[in-house]
Protein backbone atom coordinates (compact mmCIF):
# COMPACT_ATOMS: atom_id res chain seq x y z
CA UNK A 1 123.53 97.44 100.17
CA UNK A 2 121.40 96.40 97.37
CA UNK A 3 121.16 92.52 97.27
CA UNK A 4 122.73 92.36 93.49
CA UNK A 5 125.57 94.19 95.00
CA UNK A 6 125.95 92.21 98.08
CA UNK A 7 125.85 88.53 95.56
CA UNK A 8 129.30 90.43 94.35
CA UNK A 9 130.60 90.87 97.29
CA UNK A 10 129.84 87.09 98.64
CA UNK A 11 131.53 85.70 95.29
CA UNK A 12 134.65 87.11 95.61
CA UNK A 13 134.86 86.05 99.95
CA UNK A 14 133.84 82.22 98.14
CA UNK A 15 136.09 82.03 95.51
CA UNK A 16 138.66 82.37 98.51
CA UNK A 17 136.96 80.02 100.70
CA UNK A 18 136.39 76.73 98.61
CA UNK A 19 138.35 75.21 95.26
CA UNK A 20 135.13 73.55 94.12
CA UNK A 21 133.01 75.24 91.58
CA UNK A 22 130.11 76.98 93.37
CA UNK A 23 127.07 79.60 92.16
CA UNK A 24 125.67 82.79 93.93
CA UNK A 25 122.11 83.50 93.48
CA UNK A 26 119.23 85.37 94.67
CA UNK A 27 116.29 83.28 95.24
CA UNK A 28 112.97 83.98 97.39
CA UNK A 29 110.57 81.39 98.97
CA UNK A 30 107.71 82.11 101.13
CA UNK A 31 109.84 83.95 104.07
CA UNK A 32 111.26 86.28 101.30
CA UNK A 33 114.31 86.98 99.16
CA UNK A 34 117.40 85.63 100.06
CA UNK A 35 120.74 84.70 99.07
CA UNK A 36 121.78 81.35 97.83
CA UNK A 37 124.95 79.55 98.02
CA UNK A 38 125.51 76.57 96.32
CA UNK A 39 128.39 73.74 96.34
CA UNK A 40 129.95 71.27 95.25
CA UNK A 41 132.45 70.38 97.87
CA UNK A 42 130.42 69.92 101.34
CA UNK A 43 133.26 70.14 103.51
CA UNK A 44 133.74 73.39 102.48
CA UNK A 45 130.10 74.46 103.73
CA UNK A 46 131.05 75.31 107.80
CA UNK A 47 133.95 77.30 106.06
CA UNK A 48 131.45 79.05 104.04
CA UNK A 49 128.53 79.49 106.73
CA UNK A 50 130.80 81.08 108.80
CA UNK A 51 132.29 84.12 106.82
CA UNK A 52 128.68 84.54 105.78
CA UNK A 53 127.39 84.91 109.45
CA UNK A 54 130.44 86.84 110.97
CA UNK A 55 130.22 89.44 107.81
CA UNK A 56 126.57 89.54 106.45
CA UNK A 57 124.79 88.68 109.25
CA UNK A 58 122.05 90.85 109.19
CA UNK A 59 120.95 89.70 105.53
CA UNK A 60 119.59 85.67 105.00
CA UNK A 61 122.33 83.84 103.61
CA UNK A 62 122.08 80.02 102.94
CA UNK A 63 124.33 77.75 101.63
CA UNK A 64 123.04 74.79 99.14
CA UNK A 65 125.22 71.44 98.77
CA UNK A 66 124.75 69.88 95.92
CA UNK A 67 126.25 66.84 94.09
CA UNK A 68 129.20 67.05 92.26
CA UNK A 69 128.97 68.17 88.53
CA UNK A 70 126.03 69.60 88.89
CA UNK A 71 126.79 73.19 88.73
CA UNK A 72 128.11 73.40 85.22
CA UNK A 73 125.59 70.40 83.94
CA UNK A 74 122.72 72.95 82.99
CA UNK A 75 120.16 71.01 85.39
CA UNK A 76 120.11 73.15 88.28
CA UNK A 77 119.26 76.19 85.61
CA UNK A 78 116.80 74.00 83.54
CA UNK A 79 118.76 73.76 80.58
């Protein structure tokens, strides 16, 4: 599955798994592309991690927490 296909898929198992607002990206550093996801409400995160794990294992998944508001404040996209 193509990575753009599989960000799809991992937004729709999220939106089930947290109420905070949250962002699914693809992102690469220097051990490749990967997937990124990023939220607001941290206790949601062990939730999160494990869907990821038990059904997209086999692709690098990570999950981001970052501070409240800052998903829809434009800084995390430089705007």
């Amino acid at each position: 599955m193509r990575l753009r296909d599989l960000v799809e898929v991992i937004k729709s198992d999220v939106i089930d798994l947290t109420d905070g607002p949250f962002e699914v990206d693809i992102e690469s550093d220097d051990g490749g592309t990967h997937i990124v996801i990023s939220i607001e409400f941290h206790e949601d995160a062990k939730g999160i991690m494990r869907r990821m794990i038990d059904e997209h294992g086999g692709n690098r998944i990570l999950v981001k927490l970052v501070p409240e508001g800052y998903i829809h404040s434009g800084i995390n996209k430089g705007d």
